[in-house]
N, C-alpha and C. Protein backbone atom coordinates (compact mmCIF):
# COMPACT_ATOMS: atom_id res chain seq x y z
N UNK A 1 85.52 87.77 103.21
CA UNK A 1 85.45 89.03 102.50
C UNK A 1 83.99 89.48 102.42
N UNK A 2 83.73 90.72 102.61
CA UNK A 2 82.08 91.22 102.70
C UNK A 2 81.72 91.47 101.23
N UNK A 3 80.34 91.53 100.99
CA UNK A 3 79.99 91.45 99.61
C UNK A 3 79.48 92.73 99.44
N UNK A 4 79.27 93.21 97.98
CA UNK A 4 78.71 94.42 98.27
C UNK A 4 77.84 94.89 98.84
N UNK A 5 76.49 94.14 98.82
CA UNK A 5 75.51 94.83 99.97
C UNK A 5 76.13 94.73 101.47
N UNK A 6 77.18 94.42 101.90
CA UNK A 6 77.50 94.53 103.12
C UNK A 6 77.89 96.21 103.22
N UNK A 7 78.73 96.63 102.30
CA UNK A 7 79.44 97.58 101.82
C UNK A 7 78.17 98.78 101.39
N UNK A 8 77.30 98.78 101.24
CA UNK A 8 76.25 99.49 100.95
C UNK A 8 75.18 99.64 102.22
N UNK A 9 75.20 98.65 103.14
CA UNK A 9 74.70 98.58 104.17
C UNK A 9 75.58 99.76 105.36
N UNK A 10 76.96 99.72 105.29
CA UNK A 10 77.75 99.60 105.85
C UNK A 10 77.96 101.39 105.24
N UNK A 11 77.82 101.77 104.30
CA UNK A 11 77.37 102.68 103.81
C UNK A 11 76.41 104.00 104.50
N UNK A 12 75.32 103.36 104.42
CA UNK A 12 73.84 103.51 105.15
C UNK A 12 73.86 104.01 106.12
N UNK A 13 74.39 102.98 107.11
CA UNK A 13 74.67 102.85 108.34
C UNK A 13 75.22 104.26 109.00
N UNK A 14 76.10 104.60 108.28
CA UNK A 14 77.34 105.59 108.25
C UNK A 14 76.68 107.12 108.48
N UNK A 15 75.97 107.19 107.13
CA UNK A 15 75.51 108.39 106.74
C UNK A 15 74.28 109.00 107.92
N UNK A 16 73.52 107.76 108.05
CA UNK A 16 72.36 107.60 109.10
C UNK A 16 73.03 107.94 110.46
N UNK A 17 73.80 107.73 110.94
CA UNK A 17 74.87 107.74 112.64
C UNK A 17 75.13 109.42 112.08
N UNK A 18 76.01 109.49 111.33
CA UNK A 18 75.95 111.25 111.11
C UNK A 18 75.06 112.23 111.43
N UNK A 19 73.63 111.66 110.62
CA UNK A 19 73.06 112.87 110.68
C UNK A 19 72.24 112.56 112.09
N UNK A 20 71.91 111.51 112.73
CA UNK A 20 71.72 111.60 114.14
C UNK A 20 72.59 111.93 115.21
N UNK A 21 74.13 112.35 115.02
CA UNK A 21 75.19 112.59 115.64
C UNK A 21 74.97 113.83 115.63
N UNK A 22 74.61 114.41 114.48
CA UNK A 22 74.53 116.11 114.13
C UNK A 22 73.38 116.30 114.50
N UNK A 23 72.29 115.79 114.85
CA UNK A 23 70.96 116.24 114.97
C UNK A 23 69.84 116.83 113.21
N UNK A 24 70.03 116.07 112.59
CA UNK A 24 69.85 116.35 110.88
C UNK A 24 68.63 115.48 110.75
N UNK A 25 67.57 116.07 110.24
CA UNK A 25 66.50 115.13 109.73
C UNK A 25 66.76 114.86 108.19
N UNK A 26 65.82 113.94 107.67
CA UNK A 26 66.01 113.92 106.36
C UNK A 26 65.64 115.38 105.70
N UNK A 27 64.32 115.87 106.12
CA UNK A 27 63.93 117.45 105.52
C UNK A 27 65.27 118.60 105.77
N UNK A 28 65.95 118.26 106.64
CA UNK A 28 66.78 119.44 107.15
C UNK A 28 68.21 119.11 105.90
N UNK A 29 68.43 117.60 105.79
CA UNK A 29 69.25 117.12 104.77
C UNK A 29 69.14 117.99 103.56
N UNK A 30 67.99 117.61 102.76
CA UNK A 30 67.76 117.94 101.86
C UNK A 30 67.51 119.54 101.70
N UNK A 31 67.41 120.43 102.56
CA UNK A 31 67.44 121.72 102.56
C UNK A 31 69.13 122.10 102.65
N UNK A 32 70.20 121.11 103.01
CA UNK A 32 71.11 121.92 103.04
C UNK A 32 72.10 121.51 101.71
N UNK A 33 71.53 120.02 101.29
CA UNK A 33 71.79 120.07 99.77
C UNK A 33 71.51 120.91 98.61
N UNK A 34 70.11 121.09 98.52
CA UNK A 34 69.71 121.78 97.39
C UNK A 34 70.26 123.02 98.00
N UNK A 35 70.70 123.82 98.90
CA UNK A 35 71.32 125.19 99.52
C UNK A 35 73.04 125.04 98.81
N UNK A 36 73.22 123.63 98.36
CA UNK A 36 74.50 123.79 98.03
C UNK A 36 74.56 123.31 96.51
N UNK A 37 73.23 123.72 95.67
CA UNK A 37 72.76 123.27 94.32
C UNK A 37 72.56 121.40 94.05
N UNK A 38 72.74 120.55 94.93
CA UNK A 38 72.37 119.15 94.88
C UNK A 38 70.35 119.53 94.91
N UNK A 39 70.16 118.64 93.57
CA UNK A 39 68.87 119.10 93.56
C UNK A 39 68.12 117.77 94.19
N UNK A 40 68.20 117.09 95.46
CA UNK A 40 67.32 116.13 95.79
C UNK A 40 65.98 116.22 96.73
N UNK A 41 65.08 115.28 96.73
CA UNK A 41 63.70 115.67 97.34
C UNK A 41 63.79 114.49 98.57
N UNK A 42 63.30 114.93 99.32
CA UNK A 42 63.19 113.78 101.18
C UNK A 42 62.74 112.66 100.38
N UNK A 43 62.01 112.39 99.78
CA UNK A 43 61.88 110.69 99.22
C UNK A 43 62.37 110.46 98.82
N UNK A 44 63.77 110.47 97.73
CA UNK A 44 64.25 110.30 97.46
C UNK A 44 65.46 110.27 98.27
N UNK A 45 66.19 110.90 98.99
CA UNK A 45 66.78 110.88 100.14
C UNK A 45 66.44 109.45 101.15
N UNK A 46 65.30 109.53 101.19
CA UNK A 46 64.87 108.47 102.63
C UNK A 46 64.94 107.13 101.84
N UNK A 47 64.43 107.10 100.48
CA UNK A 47 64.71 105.69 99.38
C UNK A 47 66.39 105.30 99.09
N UNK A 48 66.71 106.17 99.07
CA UNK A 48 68.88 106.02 98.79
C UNK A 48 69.51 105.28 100.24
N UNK A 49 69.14 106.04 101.09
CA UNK A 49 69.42 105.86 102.55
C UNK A 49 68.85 103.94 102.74
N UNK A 50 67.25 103.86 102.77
CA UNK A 50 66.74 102.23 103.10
C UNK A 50 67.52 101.59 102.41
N UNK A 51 67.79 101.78 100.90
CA UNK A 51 68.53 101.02 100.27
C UNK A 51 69.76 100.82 100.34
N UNK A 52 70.52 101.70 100.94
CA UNK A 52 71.93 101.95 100.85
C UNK A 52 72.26 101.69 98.86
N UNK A 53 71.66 102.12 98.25
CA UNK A 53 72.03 102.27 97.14
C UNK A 53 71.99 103.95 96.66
N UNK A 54 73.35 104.61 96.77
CA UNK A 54 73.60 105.44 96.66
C UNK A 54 75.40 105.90 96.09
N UNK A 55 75.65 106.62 95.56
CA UNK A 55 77.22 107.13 95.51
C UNK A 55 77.88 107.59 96.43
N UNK A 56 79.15 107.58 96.00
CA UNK A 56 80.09 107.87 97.03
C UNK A 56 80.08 109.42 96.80
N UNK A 57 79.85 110.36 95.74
CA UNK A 57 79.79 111.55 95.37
C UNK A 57 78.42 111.82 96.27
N UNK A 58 77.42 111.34 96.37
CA UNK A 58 76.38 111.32 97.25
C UNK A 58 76.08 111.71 98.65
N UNK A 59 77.42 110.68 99.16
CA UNK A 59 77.19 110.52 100.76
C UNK A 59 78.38 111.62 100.70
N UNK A 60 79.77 112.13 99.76
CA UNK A 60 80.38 112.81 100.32
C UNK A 60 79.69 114.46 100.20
N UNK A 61 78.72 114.16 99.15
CA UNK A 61 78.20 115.91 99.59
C UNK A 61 77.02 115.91 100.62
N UNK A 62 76.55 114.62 101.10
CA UNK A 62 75.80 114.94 102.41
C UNK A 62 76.72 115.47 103.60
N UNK A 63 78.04 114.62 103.83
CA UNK A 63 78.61 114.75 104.51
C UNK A 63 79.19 116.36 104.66
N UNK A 64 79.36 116.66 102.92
CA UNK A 64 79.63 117.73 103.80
C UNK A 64 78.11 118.79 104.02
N UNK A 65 77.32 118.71 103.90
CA UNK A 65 76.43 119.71 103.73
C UNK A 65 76.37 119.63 105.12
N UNK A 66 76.18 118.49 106.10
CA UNK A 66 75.96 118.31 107.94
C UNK A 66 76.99 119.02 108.23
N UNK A 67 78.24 119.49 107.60
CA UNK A 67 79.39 119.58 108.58
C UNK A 67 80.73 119.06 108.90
N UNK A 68 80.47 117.32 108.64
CA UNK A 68 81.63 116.36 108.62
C UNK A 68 82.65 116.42 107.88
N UNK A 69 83.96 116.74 109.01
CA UNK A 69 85.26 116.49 108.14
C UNK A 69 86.12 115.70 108.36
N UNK A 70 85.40 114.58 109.50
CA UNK A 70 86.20 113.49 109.44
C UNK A 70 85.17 112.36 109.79
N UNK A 71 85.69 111.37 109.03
CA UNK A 71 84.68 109.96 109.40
C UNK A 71 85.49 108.80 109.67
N UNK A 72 84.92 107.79 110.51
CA UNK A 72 85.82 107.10 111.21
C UNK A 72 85.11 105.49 110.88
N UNK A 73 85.87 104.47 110.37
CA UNK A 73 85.03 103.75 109.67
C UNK A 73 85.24 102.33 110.26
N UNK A 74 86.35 102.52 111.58
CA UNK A 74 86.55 101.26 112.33
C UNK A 74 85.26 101.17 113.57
N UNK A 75 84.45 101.92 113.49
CA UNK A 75 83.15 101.88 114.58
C UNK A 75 83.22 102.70 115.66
């Protein structure tokens, strides 16, 4: 059974493959959050991300701010 930092890694991982799938920097991230009232700053962004310590309310409004309406979590 994986432990949580696997699950937070695994996390990370996820969000990071997105926004290089979409072509998304962290600055471009954070411009299309705060565009959708999420008030976050690129360091803070780029610190959530290394850590994979972040929410699931988090990664689902990054997700959608890139675009993503489907994610696929078998690899």
């Amino acid at each position: 059974m994986a432990d949580k930092t696997d699950y937070e890694a695994l996390a990370a991982n996820l969000l990071k493959a997105e926004l290089k799938r979409k072509g998304v920097t962290y600055s471009q991230l954070v411009e299309k959050l705060n565009a959708m009232g999420v008030d976050e700053k690129e360091v803070n962004v780029r610190n959530k991300l290394s850590r994979g310590k972040f929410t699931a309310a988090f990664l689902l409004q990054c997700m959608t701010a890139v675009g993503t309406t489907t994610l696929r979590l078998d690899g």
